[in-house]
C-alpha atoms as a PDB file:
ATOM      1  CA  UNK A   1      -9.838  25.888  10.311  1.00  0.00           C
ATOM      2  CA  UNK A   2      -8.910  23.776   7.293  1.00  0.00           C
ATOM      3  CA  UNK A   3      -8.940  24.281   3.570  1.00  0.00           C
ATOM      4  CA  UNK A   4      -8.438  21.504   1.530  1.00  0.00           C
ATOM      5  CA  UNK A   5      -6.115  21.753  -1.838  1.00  0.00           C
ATOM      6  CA  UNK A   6      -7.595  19.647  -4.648  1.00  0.00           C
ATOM      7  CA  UNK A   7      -3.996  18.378  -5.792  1.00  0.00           C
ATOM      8  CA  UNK A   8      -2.577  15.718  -3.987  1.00  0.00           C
ATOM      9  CA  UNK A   9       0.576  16.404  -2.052  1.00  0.00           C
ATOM     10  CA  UNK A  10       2.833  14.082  -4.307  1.00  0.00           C
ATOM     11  CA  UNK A  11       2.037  12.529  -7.848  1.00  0.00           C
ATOM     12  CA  UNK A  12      -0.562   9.461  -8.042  1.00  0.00           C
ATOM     13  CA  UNK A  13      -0.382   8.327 -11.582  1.00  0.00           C
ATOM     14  CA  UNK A  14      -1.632   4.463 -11.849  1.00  0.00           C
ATOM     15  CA  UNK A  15      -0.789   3.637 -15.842  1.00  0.00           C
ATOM     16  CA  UNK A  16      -2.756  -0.215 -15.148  1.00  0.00           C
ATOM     17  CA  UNK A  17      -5.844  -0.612 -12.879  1.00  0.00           C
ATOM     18  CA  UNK A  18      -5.270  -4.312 -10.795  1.00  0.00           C
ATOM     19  CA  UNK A  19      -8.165  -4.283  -8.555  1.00  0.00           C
ATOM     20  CA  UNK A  20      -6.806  -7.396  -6.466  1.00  0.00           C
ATOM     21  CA  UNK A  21      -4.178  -5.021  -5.659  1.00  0.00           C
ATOM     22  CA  UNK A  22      -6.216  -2.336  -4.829  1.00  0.00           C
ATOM     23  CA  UNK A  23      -7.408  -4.419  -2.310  1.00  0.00           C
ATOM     24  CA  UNK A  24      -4.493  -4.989  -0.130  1.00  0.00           C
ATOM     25  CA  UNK A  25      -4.306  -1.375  -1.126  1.00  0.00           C
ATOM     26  CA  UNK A  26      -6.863  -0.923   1.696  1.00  0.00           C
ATOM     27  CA  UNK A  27      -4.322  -2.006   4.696  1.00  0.00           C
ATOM     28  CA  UNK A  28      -3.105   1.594   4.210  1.00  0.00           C
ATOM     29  CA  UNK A  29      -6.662   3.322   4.100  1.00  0.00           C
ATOM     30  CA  UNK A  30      -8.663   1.176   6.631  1.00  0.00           C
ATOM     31  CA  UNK A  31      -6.493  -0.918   8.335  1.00  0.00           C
ATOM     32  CA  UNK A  32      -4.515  -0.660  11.561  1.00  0.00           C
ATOM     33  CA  UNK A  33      -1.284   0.511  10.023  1.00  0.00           C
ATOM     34  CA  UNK A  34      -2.943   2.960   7.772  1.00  0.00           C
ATOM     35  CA  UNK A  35      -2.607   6.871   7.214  1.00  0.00           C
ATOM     36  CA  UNK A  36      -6.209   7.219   9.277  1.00  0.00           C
ATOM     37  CA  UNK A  37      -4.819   5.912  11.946  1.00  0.00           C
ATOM     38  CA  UNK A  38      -1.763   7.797  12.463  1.00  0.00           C
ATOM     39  CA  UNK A  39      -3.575  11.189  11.469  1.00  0.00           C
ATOM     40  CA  UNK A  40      -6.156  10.645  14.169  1.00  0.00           C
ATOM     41  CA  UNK A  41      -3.591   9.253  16.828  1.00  0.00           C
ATOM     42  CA  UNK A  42      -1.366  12.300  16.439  1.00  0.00           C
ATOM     43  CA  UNK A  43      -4.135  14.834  16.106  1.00  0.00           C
ATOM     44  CA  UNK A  44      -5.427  13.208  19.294  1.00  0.00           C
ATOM     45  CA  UNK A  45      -2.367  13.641  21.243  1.00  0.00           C
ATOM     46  CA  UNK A  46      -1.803  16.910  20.096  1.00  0.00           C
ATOM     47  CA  UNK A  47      -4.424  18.391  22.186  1.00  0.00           C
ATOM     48  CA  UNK A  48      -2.869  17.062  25.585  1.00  0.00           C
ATOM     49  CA  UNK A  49       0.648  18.061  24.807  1.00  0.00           C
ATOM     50  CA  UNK A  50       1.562  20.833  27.096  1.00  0.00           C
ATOM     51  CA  UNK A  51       5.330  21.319  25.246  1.00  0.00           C
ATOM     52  CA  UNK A  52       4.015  23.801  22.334  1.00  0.00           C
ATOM     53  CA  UNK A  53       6.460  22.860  19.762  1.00  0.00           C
ATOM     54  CA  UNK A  54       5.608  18.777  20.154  1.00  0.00           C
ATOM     55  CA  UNK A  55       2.392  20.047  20.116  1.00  0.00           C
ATOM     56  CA  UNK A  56       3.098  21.569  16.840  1.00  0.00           C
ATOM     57  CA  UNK A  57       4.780  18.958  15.191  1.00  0.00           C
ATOM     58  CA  UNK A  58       2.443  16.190  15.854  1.00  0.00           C
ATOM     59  CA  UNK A  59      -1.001  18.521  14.751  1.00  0.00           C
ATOM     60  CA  UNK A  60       1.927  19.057  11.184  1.00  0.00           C
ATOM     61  CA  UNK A  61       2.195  15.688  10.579  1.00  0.00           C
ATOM     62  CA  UNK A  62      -1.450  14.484  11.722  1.00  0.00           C
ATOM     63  CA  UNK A  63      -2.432  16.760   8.676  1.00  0.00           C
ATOM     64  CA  UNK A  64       0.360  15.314   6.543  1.00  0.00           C
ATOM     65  CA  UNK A  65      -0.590  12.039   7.222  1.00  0.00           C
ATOM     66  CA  UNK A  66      -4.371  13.333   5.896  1.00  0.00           C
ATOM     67  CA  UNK A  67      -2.967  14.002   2.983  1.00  0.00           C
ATOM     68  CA  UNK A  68      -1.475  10.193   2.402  1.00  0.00           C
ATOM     69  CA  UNK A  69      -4.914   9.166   3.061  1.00  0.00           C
ATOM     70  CA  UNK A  70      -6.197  11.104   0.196  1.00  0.00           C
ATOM     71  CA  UNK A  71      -3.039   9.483  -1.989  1.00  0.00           C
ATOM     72  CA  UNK A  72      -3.744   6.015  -1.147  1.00  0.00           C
ATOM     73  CA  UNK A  73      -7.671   6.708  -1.871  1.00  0.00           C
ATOM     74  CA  UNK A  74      -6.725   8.047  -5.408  1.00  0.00           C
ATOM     75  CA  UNK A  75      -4.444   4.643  -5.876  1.00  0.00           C
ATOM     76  CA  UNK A  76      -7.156   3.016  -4.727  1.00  0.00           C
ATOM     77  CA  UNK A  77     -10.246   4.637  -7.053  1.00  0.00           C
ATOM     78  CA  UNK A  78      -7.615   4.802  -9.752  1.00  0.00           C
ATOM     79  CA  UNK A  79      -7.157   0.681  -9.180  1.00  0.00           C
ATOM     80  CA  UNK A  80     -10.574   0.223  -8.925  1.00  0.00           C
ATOM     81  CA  UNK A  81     -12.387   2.456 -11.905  1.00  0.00           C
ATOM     82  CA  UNK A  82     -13.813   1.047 -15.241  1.00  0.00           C
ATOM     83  CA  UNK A  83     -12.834  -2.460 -14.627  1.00  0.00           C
ATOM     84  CA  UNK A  84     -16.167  -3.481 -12.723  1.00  0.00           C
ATOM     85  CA  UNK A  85     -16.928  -5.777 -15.758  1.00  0.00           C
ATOM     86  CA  UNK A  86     -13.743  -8.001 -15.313  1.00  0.00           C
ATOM     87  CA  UNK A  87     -13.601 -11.031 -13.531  1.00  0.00           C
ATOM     88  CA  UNK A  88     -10.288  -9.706 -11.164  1.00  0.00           C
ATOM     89  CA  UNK A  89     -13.164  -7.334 -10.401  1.00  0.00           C
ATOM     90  CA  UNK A  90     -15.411  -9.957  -9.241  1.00  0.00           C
ATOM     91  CA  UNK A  91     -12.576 -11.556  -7.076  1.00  0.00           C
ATOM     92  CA  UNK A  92     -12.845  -8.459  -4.380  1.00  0.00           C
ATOM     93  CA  UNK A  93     -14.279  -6.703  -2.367  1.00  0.00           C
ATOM     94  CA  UNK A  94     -14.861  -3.900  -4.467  1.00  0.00           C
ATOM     95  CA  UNK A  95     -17.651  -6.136  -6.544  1.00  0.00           C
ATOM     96  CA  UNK A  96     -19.754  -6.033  -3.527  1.00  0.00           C
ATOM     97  CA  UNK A  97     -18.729  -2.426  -2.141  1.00  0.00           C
ATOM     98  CA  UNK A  98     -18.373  -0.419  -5.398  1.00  0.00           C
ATOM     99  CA  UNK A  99     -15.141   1.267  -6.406  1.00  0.00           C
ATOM    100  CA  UNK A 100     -13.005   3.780  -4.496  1.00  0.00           C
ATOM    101  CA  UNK A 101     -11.696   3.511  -1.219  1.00  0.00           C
ATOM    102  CA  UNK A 102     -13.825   1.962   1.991  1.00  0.00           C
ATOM    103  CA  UNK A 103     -13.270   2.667   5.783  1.00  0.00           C
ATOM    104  CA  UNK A 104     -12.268  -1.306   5.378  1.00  0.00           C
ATOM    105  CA  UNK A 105      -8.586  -3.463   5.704  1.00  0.00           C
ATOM    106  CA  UNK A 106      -7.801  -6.034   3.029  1.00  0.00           C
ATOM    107  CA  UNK A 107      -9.503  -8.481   4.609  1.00  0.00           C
ATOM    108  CA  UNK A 108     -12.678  -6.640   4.984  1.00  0.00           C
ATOM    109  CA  UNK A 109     -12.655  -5.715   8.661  1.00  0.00           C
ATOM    110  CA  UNK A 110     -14.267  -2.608   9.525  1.00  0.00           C
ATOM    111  CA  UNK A 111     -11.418   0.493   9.913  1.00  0.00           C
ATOM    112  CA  UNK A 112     -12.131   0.941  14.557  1.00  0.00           C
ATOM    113  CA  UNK A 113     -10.908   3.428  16.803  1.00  0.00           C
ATOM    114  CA  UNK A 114      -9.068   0.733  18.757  1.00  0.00           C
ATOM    115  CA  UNK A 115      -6.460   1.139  16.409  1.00  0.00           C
ATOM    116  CA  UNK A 116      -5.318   4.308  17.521  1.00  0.00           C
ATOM    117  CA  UNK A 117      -2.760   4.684  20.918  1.00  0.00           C
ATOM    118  CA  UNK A 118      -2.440   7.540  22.577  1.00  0.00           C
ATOM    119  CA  UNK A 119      -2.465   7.696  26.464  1.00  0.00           C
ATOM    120  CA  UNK A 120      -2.066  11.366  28.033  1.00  0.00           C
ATOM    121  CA  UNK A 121       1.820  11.566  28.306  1.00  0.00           C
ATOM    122  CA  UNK A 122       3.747  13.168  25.473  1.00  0.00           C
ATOM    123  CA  UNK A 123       6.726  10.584  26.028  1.00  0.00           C
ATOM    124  CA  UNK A 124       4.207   7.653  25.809  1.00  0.00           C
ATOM    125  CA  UNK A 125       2.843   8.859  23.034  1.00  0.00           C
ATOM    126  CA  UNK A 126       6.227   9.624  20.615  1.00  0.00           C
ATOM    127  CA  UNK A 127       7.227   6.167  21.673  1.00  0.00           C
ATOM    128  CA  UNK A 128       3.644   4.372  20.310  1.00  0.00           C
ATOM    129  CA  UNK A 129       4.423   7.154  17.566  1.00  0.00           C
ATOM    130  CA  UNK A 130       7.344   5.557  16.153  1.00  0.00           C
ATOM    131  CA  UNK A 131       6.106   2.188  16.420  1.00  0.00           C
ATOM    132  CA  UNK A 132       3.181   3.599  14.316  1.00  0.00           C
ATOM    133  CA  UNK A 133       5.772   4.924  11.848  1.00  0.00           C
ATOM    134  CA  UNK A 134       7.299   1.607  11.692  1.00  0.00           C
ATOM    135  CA  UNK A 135       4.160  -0.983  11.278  1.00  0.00           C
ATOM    136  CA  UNK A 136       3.226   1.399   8.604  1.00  0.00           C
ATOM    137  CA  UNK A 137       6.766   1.706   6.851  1.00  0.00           C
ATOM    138  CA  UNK A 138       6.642  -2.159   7.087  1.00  0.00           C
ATOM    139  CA  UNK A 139       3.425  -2.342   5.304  1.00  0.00           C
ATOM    140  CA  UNK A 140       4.481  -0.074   2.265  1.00  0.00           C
ATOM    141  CA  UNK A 141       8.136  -2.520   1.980  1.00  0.00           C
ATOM    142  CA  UNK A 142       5.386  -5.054   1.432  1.00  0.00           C
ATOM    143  CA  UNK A 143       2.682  -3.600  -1.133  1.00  0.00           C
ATOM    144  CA  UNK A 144       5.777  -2.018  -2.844  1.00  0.00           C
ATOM    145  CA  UNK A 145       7.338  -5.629  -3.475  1.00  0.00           C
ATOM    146  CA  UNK A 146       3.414  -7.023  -4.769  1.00  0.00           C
ATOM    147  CA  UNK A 147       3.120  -3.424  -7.278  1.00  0.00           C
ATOM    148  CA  UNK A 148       3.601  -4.382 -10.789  1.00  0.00           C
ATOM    149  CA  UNK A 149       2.706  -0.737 -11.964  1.00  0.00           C
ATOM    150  CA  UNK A 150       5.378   1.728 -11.857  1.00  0.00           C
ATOM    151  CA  UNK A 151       3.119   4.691 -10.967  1.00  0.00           C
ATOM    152  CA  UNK A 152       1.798   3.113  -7.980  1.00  0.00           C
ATOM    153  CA  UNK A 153       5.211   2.071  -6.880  1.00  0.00           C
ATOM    154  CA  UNK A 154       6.369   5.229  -7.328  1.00  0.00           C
ATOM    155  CA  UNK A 155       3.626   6.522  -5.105  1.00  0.00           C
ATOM    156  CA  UNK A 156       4.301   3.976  -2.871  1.00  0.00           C
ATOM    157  CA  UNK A 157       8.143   4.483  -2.146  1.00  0.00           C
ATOM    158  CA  UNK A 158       7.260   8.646  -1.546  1.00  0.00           C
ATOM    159  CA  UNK A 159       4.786   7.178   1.515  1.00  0.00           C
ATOM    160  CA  UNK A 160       7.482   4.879   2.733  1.00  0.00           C
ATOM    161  CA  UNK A 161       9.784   7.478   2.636  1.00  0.00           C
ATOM    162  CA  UNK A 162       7.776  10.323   4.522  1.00  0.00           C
ATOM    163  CA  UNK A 163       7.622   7.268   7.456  1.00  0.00           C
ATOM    164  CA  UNK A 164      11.103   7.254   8.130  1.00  0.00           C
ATOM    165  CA  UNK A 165      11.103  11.196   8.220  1.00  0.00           C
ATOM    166  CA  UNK A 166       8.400  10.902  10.316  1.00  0.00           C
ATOM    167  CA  UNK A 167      10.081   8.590  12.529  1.00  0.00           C
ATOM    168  CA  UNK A 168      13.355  10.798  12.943  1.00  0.00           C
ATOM    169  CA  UNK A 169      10.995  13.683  13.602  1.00  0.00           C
ATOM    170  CA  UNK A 170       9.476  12.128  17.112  1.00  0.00           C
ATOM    171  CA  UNK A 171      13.061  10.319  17.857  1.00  0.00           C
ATOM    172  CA  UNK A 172      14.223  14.313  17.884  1.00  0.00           C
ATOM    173  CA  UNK A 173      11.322  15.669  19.807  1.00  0.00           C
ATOM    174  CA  UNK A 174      12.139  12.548  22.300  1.00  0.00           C
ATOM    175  CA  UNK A 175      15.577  13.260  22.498  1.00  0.00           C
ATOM    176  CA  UNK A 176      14.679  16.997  22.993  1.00  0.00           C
ATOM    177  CA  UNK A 177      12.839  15.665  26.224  1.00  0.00           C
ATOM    178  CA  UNK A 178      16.243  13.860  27.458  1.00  0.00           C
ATOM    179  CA  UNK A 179      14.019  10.689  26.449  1.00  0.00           C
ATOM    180  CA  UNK A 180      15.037   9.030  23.756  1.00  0.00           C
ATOM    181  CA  UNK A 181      17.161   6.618  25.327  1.00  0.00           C
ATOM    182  CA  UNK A 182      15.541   6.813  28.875  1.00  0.00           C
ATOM    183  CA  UNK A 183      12.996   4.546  29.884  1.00  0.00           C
ATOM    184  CA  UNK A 184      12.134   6.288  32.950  1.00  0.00           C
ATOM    185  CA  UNK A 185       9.206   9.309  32.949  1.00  0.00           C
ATOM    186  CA  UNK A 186       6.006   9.655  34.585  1.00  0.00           C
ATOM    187  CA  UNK A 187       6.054  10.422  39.099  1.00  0.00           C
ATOM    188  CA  UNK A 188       6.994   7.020  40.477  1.00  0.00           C
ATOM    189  CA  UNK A 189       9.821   5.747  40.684  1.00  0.00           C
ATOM    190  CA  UNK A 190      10.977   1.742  40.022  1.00  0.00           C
ATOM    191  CA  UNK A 191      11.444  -0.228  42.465  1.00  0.00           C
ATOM    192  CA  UNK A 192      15.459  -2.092  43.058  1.00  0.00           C
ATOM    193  CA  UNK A 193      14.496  -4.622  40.145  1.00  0.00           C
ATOM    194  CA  UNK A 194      14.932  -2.436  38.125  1.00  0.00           C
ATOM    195  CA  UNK A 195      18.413  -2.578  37.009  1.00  0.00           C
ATOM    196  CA  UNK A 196      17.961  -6.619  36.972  1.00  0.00           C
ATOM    197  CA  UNK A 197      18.274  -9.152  33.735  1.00  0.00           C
ATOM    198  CA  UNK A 198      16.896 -12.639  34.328  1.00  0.00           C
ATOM    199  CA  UNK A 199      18.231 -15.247  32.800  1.00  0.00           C
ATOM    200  CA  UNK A 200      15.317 -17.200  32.015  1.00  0.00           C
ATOM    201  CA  UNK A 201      15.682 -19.030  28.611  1.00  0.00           C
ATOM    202  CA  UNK A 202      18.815 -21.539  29.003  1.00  0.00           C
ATOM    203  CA  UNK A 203      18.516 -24.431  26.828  1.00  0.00           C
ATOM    204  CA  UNK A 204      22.166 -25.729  27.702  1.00  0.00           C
ATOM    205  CA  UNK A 205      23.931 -24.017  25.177  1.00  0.00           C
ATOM    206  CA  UNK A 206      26.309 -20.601  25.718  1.00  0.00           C
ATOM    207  CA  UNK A 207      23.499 -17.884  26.946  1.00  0.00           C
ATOM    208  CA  UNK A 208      24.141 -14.754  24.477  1.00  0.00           C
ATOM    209  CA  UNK A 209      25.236 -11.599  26.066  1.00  0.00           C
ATOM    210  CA  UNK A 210      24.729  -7.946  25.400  1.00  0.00           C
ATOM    211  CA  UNK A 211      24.197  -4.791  26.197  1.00  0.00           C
ATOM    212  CA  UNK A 212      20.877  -5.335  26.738  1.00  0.00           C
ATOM    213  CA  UNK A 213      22.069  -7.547  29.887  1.00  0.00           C
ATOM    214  CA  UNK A 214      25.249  -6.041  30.859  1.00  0.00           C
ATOM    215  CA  UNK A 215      27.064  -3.816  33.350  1.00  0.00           C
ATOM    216  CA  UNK A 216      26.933  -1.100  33.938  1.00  0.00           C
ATOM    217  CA  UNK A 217      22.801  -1.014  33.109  1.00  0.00           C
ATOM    218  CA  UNK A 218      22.113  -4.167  34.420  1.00  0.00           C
ATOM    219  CA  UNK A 219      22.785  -7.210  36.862  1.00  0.00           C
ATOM    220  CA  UNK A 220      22.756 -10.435  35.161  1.00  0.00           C
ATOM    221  CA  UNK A 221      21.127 -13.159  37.158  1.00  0.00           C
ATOM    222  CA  UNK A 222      22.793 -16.283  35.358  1.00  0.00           C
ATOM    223  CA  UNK A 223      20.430 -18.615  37.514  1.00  0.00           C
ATOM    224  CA  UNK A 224      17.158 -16.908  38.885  1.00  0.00           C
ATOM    225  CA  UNK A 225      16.092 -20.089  40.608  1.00  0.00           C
ATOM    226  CA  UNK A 226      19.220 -20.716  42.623  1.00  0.00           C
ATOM    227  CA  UNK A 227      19.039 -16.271  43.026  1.00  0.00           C
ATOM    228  CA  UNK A 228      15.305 -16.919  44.895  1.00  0.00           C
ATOM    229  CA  UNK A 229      16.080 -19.846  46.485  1.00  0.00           C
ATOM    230  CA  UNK A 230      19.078 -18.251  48.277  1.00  0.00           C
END
């Protein structure tokens, strides 16, 4: 069951309507970073989670994540009201669509259910989860740099800010899991390549070194064609 609250769950005050930016605006409502997205990829896990407090958290956040998608709709209507007369107006794709939000991105492209990820295994999923957190964090750096109105920006830093929570929340549930650093989960195992770091983009100058390709997690192969060839 779900009851919806008519006030937004943080402040959307826009104190000058800039359709044009109400436009890119729409990366976050209909695009492949945006809150729809994450609330229907982590409502869709939810349901084959077995762990019940994972489970928990990611249903919590799915409807959190709702609630973005009703701020970034009120930037967007906000952006987008009594100016249909202008010729910024004109310039977008609002002229054609009418005002308010649209199941659109900025460039027009129909919002699809290939954006979401979500494959069956709770580990799986927190990883594509934080990568989710972290296109979408990305986007709102952007729009937040393009605002010129304070109110939106405002808006917009509260968003940004509820993806990095977000994103510590399934690097806990992870780490609860013994997962957050360990690649390994599912029933087979690797086979003995696993362990190996190939060498494979020399250009004659010192190769860089890590521990990304370093003992005691991995074998460096300096030269992978001499390694075969022997």
């Amino acid at each position: 069951m779900f009851f919806h609250k008519k006030e937004p769950i943080h402040t959307v005050d826009v104190n000058e309507a800039n359709p044009r930016f109400a436009q890119l605006l729409l990366e976050q409502f209909g695009g492949a970073t945006g809150e729809l997205t994450a609330a229907l990829q982590y409502w869709t896990q939810s349901f084959h989670c077995e762990n019940p407090g994972i489970r928990d958290m990611l249903q919590d956040i799915a409807i959190e994540e709702f609630s973005h998608l009703e701020m970034v709709g009120k930037l967007i209507e906000a952006h987008t009201k009594n100016v249909d007369q202008t010729e910024v107006y004109k310039s977008t794709l609002f002229a054609v669509r009418g005002m308010g939000p649209h199941l659109l991105d900025s460039q027009g492209n129909a919002w699809s259910a290939k954006y979401i990820n979500e494959g069956g295994d709770v580990v799986r999923d927190l990883r594509a989860d934080i990568a989710a957190e972290a296109g979408a964090r990305q986007t709102y750096e952007e729009l937040i740099k393009l605002s010129t109105d304070e109110g939106t920006k405002n808006t917009l830093v509260h968003l940004l800010t509820r993806e990095v929570s977000h994103t510590q929340m399934f690097m806990k549930a992870l780490d609860s899991l013994g997962k957050l650093t360990d690649p390994f989960f599912g029933n087979i195992q690797p086979d003995n390549t696993v362990d190996i770091y190939y060498n494979l983009s020399t250009n004659g100058k010192e190769d860089q070194r890590g521990p990304w390709n370093s003992e005691p997690t991995f074998r460096y192969i300096a030269d992978p064609v001499r390694e075969v060839k022997s």
